[in-house]
PDB file of N, CA and C in Angstrom:
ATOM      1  N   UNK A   1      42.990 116.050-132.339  1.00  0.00           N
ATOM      2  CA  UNK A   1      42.176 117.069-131.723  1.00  0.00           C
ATOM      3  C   UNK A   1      43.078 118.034-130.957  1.00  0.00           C
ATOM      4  N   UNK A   2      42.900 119.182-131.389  1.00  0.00           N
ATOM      5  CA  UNK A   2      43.853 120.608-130.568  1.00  0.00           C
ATOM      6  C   UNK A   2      43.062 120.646-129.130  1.00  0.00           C
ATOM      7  N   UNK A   3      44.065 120.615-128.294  1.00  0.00           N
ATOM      8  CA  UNK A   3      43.970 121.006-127.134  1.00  0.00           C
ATOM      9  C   UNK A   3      43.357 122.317-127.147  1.00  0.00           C
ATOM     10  N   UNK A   4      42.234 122.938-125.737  1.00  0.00           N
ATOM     11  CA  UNK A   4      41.684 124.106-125.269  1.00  0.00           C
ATOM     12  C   UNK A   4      42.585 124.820-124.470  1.00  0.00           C
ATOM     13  N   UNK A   5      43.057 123.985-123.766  1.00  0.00           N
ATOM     14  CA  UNK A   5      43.851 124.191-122.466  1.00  0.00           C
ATOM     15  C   UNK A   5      45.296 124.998-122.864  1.00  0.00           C
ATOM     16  N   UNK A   6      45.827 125.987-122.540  1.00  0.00           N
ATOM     17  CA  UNK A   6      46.945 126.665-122.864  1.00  0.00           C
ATOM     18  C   UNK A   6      47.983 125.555-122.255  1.00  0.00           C
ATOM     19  N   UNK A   7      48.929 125.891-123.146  1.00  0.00           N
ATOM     20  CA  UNK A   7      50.373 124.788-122.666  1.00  0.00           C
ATOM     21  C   UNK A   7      51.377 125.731-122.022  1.00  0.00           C
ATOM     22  N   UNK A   8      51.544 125.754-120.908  1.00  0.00           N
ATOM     23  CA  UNK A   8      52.995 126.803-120.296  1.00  0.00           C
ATOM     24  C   UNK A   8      53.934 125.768-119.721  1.00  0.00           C
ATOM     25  N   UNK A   9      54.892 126.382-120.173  1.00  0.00           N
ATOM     26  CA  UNK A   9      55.990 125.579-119.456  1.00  0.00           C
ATOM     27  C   UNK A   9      56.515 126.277-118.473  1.00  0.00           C
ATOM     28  N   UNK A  10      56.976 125.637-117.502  1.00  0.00           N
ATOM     29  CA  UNK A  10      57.022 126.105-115.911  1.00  0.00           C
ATOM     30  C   UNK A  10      58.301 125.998-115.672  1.00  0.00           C
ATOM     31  N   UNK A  11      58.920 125.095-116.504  1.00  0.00           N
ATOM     32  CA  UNK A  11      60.498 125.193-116.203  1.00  0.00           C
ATOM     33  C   UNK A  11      61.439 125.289-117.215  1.00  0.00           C
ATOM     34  N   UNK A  12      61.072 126.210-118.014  1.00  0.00           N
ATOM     35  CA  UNK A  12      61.688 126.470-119.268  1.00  0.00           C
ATOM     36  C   UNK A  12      63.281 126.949-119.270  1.00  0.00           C
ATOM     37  N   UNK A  13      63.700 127.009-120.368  1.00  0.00           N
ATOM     38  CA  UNK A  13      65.350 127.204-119.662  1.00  0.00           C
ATOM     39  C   UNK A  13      66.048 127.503-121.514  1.00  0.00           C
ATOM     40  N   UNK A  14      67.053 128.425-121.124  1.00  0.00           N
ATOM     41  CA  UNK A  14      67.598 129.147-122.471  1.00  0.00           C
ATOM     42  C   UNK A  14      69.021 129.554-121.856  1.00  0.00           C
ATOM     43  N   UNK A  15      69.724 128.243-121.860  1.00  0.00           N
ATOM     44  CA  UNK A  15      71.114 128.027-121.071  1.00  0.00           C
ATOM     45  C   UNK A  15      72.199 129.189-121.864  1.00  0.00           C
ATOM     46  N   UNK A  16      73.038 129.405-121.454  1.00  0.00           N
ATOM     47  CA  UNK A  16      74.085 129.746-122.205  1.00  0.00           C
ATOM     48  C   UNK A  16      75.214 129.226-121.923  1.00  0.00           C
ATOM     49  N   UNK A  17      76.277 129.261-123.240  1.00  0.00           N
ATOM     50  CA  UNK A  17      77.263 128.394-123.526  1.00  0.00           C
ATOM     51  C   UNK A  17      78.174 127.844-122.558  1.00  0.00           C
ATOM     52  N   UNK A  18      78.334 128.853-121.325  1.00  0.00           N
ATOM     53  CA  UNK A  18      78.641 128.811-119.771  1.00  0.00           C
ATOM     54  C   UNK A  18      78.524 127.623-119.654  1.00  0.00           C
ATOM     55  N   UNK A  19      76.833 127.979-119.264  1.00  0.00           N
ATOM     56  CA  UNK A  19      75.857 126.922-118.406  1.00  0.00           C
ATOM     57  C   UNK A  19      76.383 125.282-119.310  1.00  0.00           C
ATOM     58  N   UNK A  20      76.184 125.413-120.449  1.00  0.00           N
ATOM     59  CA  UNK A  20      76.388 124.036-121.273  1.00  0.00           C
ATOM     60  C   UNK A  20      77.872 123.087-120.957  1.00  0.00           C
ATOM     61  N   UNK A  21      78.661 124.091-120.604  1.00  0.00           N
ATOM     62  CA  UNK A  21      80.169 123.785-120.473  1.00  0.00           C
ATOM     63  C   UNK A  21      80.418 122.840-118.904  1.00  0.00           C
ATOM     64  N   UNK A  22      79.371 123.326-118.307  1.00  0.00           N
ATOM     65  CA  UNK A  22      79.757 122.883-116.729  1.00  0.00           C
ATOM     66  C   UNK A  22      79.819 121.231-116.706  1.00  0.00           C
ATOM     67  N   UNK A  23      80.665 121.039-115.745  1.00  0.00           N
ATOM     68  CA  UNK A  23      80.658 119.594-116.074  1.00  0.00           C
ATOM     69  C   UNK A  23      80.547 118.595-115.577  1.00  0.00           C
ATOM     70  N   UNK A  24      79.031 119.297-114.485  1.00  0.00           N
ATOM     71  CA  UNK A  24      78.047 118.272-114.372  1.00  0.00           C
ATOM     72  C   UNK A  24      76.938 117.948-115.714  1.00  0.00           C
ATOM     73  N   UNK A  25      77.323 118.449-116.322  1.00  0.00           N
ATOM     74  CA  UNK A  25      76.174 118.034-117.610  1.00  0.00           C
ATOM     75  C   UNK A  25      77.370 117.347-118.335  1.00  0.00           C
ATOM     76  N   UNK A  26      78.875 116.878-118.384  1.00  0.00           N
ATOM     77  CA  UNK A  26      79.816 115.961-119.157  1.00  0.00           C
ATOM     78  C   UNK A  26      78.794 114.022-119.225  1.00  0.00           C
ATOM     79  N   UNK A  27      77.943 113.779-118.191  1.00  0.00           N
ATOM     80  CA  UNK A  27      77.360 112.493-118.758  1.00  0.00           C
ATOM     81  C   UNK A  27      76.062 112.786-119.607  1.00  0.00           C
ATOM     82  N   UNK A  28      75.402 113.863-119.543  1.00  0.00           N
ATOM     83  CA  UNK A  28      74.530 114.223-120.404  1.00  0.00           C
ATOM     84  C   UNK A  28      75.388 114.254-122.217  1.00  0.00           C
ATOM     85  N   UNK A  29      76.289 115.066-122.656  1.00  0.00           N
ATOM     86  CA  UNK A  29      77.309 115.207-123.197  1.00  0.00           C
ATOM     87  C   UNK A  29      77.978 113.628-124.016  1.00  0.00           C
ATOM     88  N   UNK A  30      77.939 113.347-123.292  1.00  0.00           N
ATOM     89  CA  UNK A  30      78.714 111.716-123.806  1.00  0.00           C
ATOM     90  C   UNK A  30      77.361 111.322-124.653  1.00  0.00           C
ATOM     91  N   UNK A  31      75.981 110.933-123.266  1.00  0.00           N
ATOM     92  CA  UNK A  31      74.907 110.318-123.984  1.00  0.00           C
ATOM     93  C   UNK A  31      74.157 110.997-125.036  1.00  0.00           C
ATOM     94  N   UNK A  32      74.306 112.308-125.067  1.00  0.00           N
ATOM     95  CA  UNK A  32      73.611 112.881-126.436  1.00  0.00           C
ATOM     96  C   UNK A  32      74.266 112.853-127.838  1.00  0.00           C
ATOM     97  N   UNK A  33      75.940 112.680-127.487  1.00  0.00           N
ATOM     98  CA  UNK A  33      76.654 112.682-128.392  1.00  0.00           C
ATOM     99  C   UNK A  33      77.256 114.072-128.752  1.00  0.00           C
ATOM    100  N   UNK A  34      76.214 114.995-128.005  1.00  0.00           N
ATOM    101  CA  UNK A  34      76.795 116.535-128.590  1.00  0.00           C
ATOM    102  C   UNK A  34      77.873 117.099-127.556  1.00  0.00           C
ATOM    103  N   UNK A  35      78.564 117.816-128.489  1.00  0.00           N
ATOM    104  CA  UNK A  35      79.944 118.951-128.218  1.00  0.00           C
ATOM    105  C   UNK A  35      78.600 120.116-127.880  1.00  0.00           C
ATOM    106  N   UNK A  36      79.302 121.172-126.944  1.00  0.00           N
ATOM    107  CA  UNK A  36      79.237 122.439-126.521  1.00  0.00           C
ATOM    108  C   UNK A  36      79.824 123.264-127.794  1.00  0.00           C
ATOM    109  N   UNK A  37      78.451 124.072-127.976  1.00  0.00           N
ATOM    110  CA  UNK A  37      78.984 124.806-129.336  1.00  0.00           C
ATOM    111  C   UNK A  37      79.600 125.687-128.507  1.00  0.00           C
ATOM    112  N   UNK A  38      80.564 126.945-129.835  1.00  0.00           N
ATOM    113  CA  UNK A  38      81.709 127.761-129.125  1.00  0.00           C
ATOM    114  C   UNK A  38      80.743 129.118-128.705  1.00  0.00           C
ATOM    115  N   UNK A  39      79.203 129.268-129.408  1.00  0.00           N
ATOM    116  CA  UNK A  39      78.756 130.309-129.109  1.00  0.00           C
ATOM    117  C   UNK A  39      77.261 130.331-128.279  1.00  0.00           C
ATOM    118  N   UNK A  40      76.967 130.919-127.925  1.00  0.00           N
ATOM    119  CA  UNK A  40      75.541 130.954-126.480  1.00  0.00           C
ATOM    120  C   UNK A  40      74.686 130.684-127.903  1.00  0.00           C
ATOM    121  N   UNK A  41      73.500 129.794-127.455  1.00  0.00           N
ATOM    122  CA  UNK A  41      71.931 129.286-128.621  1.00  0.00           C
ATOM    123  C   UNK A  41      71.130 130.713-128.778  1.00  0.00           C
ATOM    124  N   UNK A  42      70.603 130.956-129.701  1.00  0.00           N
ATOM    125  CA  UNK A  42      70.080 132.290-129.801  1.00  0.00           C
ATOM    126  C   UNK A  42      69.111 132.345-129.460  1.00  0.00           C
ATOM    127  N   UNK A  43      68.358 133.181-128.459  1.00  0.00           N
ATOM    128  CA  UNK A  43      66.973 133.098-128.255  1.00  0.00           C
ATOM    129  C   UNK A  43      65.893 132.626-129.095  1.00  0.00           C
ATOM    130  N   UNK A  44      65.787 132.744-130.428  1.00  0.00           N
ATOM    131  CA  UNK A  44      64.966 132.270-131.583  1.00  0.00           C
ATOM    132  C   UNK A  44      65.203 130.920-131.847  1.00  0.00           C
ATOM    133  N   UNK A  45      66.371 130.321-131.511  1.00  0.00           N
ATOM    134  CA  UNK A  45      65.674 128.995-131.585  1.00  0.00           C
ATOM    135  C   UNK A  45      64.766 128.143-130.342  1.00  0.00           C
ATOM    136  N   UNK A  46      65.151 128.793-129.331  1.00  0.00           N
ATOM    137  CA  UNK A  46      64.459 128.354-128.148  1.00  0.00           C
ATOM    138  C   UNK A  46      63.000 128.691-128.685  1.00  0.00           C
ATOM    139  N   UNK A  47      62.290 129.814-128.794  1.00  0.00           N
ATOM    140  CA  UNK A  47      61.847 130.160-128.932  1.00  0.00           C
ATOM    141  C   UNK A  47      60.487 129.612-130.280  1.00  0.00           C
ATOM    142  N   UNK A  48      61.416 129.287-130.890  1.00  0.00           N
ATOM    143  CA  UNK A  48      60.879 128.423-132.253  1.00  0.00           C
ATOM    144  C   UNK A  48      60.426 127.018-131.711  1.00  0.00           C
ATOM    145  N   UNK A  49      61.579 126.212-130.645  1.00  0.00           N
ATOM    146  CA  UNK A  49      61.094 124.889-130.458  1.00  0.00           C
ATOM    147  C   UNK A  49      59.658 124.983-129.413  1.00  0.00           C
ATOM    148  N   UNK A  50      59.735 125.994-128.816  1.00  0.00           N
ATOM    149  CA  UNK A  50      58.517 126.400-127.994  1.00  0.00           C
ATOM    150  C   UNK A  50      57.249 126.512-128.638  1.00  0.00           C
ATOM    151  N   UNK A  51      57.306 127.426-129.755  1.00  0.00           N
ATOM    152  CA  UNK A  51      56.676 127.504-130.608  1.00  0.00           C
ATOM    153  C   UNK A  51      55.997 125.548-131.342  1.00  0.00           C
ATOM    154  N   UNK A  52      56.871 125.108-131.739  1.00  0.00           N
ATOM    155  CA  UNK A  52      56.653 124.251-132.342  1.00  0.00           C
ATOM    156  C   UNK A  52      56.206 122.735-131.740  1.00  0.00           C
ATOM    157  N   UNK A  53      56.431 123.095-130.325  1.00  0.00           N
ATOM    158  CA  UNK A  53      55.393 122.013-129.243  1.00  0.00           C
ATOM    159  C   UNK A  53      54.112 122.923-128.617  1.00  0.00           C
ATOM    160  N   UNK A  54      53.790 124.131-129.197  1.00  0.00           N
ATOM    161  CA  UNK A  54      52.396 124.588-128.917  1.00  0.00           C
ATOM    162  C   UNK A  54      51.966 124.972-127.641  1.00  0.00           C
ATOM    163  N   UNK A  55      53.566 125.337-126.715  1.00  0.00           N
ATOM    164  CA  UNK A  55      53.877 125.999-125.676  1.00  0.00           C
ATOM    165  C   UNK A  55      52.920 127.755-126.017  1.00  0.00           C
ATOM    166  N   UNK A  56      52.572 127.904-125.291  1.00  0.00           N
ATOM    167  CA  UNK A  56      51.467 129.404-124.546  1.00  0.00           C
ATOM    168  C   UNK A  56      52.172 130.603-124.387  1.00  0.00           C
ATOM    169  N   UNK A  57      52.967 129.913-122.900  1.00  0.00           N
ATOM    170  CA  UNK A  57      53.989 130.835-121.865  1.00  0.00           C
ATOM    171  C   UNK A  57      54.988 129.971-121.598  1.00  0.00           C
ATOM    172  N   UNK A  58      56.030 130.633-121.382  1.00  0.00           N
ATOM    173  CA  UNK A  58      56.976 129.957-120.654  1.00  0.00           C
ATOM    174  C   UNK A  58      57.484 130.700-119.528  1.00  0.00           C
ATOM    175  N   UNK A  59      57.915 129.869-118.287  1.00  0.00           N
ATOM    176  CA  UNK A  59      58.224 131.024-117.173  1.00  0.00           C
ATOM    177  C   UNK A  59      59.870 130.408-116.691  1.00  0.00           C
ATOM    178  N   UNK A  60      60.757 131.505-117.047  1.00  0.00           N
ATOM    179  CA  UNK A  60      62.017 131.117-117.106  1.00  0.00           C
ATOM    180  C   UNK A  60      62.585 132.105-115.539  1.00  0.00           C
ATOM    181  N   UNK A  61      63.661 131.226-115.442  1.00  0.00           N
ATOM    182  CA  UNK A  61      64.108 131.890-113.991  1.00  0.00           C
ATOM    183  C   UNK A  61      65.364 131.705-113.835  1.00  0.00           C
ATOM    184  N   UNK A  62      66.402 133.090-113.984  1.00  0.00           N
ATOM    185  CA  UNK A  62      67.749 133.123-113.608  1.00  0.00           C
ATOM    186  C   UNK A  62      68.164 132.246-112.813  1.00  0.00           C
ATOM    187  N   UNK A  63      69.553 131.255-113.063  1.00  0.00           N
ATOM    188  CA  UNK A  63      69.709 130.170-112.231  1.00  0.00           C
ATOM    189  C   UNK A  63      71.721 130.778-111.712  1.00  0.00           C
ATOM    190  N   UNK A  64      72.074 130.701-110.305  1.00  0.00           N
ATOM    191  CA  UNK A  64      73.098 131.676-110.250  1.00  0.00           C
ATOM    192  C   UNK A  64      73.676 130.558-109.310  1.00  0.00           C
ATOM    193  N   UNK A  65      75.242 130.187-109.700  1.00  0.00           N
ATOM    194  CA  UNK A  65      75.553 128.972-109.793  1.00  0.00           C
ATOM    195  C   UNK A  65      76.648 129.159-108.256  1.00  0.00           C
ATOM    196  N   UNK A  66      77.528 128.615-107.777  1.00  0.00           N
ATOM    197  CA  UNK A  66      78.517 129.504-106.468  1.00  0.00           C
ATOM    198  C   UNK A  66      79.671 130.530-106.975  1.00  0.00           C
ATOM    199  N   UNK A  67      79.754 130.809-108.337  1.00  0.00           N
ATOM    200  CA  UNK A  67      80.673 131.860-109.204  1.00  0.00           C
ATOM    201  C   UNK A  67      79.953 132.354-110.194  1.00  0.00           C
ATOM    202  N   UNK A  68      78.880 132.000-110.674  1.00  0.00           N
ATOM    203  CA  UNK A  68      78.769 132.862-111.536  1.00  0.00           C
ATOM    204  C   UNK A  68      77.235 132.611-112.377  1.00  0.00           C
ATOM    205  N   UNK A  69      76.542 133.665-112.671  1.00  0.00           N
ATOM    206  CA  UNK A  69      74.798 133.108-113.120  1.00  0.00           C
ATOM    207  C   UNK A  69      74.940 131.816-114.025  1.00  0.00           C
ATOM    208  N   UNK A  70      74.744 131.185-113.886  1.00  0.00           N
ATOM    209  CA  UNK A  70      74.161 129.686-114.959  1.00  0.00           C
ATOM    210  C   UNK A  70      73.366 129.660-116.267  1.00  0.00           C
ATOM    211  N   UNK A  71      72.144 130.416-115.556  1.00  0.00           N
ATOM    212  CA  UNK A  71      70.850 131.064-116.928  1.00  0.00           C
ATOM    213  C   UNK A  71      70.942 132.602-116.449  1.00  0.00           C
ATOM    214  N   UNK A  72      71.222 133.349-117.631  1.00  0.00           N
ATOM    215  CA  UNK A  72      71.368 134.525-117.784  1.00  0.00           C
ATOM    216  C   UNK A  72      70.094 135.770-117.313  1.00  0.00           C
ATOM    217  N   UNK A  73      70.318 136.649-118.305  1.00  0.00           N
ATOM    218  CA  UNK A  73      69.145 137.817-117.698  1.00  0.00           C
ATOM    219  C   UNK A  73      67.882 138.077-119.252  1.00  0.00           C
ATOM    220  N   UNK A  74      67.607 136.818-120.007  1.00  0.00           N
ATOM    221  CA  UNK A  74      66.210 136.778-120.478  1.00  0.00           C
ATOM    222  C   UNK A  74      64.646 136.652-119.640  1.00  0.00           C
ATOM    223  N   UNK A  75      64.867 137.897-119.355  1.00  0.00           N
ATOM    224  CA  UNK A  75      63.726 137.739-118.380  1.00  0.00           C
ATOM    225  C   UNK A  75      62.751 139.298-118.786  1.00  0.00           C
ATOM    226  N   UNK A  76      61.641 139.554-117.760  1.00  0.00           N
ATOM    227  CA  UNK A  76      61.096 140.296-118.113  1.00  0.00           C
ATOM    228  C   UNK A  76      61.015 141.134-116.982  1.00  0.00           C
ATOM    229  N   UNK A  77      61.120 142.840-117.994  1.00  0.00           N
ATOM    230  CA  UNK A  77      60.856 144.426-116.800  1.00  0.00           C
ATOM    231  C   UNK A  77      59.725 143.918-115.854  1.00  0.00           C
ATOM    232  N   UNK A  78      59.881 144.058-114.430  1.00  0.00           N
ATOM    233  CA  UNK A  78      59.102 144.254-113.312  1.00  0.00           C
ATOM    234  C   UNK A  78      59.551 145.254-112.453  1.00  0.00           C
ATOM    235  N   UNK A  79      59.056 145.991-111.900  1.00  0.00           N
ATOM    236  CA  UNK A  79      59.040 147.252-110.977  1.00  0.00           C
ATOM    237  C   UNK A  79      59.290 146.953-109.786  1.00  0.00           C
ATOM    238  N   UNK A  80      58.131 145.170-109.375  1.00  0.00           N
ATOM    239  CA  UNK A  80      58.215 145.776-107.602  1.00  0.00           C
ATOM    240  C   UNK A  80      57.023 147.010-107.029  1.00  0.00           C
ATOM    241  N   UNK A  81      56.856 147.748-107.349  1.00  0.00           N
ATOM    242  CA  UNK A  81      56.038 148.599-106.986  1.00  0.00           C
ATOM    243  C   UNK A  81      54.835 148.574-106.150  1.00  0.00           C
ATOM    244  N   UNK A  82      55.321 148.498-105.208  1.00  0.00           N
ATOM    245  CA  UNK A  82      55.789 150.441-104.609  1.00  0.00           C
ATOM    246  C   UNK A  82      57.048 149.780-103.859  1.00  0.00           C
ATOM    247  N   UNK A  83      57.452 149.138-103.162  1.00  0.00           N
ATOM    248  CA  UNK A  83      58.960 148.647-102.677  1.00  0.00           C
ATOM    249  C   UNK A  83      59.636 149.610-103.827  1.00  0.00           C
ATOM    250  N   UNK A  84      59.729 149.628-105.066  1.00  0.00           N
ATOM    251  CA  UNK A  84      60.731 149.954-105.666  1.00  0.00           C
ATOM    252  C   UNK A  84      60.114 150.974-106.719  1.00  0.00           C
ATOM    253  N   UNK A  85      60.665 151.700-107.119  1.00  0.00           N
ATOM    254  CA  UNK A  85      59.797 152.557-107.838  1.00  0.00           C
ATOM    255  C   UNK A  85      60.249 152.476-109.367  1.00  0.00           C
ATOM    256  N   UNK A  86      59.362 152.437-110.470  1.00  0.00           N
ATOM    257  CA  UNK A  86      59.970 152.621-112.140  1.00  0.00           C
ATOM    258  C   UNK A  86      60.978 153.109-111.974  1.00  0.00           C
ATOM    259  N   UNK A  87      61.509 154.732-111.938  1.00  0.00           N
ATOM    260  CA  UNK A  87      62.730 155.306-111.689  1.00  0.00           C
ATOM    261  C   UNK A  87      64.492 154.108-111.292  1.00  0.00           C
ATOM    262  N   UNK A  88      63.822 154.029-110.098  1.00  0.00           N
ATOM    263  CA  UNK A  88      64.634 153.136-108.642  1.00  0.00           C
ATOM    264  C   UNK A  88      65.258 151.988-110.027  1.00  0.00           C
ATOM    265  N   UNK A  89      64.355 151.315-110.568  1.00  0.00           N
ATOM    266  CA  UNK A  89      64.519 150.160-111.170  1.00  0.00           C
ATOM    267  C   UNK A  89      65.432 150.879-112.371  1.00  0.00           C
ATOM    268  N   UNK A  90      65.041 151.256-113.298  1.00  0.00           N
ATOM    269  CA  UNK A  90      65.156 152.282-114.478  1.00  0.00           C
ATOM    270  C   UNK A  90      66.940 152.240-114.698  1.00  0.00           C
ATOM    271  N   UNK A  91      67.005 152.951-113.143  1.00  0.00           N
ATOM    272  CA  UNK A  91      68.856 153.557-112.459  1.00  0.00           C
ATOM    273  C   UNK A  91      69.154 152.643-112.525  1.00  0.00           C
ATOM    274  N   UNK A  92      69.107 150.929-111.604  1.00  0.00           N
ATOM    275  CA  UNK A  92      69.664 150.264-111.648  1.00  0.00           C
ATOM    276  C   UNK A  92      69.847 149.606-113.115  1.00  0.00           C
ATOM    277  N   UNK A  93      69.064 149.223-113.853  1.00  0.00           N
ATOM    278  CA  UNK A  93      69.073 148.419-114.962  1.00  0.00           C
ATOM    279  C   UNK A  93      70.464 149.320-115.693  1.00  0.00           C
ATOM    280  N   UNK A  94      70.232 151.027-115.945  1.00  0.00           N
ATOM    281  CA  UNK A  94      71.436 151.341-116.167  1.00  0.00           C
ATOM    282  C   UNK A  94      72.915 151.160-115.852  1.00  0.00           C
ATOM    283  N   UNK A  95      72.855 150.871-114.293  1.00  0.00           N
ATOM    284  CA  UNK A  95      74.349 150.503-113.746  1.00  0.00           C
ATOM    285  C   UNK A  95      74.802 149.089-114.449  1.00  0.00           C
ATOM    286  N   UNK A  96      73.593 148.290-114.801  1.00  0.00           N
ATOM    287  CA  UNK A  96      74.351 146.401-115.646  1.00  0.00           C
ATOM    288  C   UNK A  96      75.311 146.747-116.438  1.00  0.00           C
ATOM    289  N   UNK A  97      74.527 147.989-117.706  1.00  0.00           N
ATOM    290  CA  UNK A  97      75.590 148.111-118.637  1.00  0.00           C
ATOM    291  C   UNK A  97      75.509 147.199-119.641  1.00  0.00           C
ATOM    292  N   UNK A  98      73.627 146.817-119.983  1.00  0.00           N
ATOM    293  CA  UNK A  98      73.807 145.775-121.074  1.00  0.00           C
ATOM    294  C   UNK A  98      73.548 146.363-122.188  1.00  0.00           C
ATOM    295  N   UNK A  99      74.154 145.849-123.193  1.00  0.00           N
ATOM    296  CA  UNK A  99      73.811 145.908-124.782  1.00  0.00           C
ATOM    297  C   UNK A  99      72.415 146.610-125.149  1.00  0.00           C
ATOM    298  N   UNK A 100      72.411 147.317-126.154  1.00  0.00           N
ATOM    299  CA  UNK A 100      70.973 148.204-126.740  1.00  0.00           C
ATOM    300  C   UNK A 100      69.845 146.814-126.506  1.00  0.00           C
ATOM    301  N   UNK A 101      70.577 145.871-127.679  1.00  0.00           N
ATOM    302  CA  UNK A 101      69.438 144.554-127.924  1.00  0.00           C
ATOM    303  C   UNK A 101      68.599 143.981-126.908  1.00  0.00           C
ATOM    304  N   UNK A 102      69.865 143.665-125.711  1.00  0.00           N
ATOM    305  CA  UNK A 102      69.569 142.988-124.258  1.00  0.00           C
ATOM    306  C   UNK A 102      68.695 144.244-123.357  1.00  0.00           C
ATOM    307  N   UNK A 103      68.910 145.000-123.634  1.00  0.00           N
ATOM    308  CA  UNK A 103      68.004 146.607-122.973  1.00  0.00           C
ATOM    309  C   UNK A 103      66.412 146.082-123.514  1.00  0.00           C
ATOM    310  N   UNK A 104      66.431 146.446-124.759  1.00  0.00           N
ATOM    311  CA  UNK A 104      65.258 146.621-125.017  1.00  0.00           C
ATOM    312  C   UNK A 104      64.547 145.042-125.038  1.00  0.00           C
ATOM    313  N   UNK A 105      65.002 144.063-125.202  1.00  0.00           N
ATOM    314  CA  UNK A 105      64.235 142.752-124.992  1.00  0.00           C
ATOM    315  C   UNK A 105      63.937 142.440-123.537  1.00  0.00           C
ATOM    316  N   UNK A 106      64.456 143.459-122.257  1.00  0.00           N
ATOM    317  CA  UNK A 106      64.423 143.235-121.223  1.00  0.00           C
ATOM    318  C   UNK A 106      62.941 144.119-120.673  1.00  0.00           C
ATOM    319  N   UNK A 107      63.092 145.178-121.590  1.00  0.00           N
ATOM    320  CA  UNK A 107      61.954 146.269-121.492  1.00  0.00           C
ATOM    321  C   UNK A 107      61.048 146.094-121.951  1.00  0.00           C
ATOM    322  N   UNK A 108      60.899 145.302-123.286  1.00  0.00           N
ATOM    323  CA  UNK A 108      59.471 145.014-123.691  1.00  0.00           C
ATOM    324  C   UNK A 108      59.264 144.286-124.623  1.00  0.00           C
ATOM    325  N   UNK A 109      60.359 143.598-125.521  1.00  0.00           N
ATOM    326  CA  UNK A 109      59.883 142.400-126.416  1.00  0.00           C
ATOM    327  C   UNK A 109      59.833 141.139-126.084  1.00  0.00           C
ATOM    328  N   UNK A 110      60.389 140.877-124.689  1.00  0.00           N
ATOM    329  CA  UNK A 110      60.395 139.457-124.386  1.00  0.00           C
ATOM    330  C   UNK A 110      58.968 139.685-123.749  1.00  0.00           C
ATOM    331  N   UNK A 111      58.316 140.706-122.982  1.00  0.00           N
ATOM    332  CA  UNK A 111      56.963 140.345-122.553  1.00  0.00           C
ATOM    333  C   UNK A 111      56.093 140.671-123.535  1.00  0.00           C
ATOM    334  N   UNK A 112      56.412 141.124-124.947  1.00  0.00           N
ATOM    335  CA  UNK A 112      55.710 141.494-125.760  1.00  0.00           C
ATOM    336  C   UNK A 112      55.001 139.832-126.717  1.00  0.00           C
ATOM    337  N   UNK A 113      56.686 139.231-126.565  1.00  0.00           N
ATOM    338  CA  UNK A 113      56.556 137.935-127.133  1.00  0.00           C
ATOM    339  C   UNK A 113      56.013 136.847-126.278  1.00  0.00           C
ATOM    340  N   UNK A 114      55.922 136.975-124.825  1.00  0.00           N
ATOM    341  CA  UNK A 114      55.480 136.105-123.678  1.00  0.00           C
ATOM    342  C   UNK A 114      53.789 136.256-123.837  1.00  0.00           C
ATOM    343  N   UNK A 115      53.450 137.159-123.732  1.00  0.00           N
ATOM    344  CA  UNK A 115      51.875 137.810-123.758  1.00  0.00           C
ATOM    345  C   UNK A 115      51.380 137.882-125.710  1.00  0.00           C
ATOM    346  N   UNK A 116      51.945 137.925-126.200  1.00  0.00           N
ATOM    347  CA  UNK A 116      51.209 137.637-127.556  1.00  0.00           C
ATOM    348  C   UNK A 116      50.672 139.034-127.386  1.00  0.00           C
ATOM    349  N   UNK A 117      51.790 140.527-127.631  1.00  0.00           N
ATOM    350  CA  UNK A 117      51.142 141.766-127.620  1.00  0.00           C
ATOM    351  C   UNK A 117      51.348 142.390-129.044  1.00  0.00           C
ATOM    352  N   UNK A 118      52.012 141.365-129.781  1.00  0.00           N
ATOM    353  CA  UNK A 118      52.090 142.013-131.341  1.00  0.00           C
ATOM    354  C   UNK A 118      51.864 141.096-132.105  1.00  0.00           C
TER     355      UNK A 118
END
């Protein structure tokens, strides 16, 4: 019987190769048996295994370690508003300096894909 109830996961997480390397996760590592691949997991497979336990939403949250972010910037455009204005935000996102791909999944396909808007 299918569940009514939406499934969100609340502590979802889409590490990168960084994050995998640190080595407080070396006894995780031993017991799984797995090596740290050489390249970051691609959003689509996260995304797929989410998919494939009948996950809703997931609510992911930059994790920023004493040198350096842990979980990266897959997250979604928010304003703030009125504290901060579209513009205000807009400028800054320009000063990161990220990639076309990482731009526009920041602007509207990761909440496009969070919200089920296509």
């Amino acid at each position: 019987m299918e569940s009514t109830i939406p499934i969100v996961d609340v502590w979802m997480q889409h590490p990168s190769r960084q994050f995998r390397e640190l080595p407080m996760f070396e006894s995780l590592r031993r017991w799984t048996r797995h090596e740290t691949p050489y390249t970051d997991m691609p959003l689509e497979a996260t995304l797929s295994a989410m998919d494939e336990a009948g996950v809703q939403v997931g609510l992911l949250s930059a994790w920023w370690g004493p040198h350096a972010p842990l979980i990266g910037n897959k997250v979604l455009f928010g304003s703030n508003y009125p504290m901060l204005t579209r513009r205000e935000c807009l400028q800054d996102l320009a000063m990161l300096a990220l990639d076309e791909e990482t731009t526009r999944l920041f602007l509207a396909e990761n909440a496009a894909r969070v919200f089920a808007l296509r």
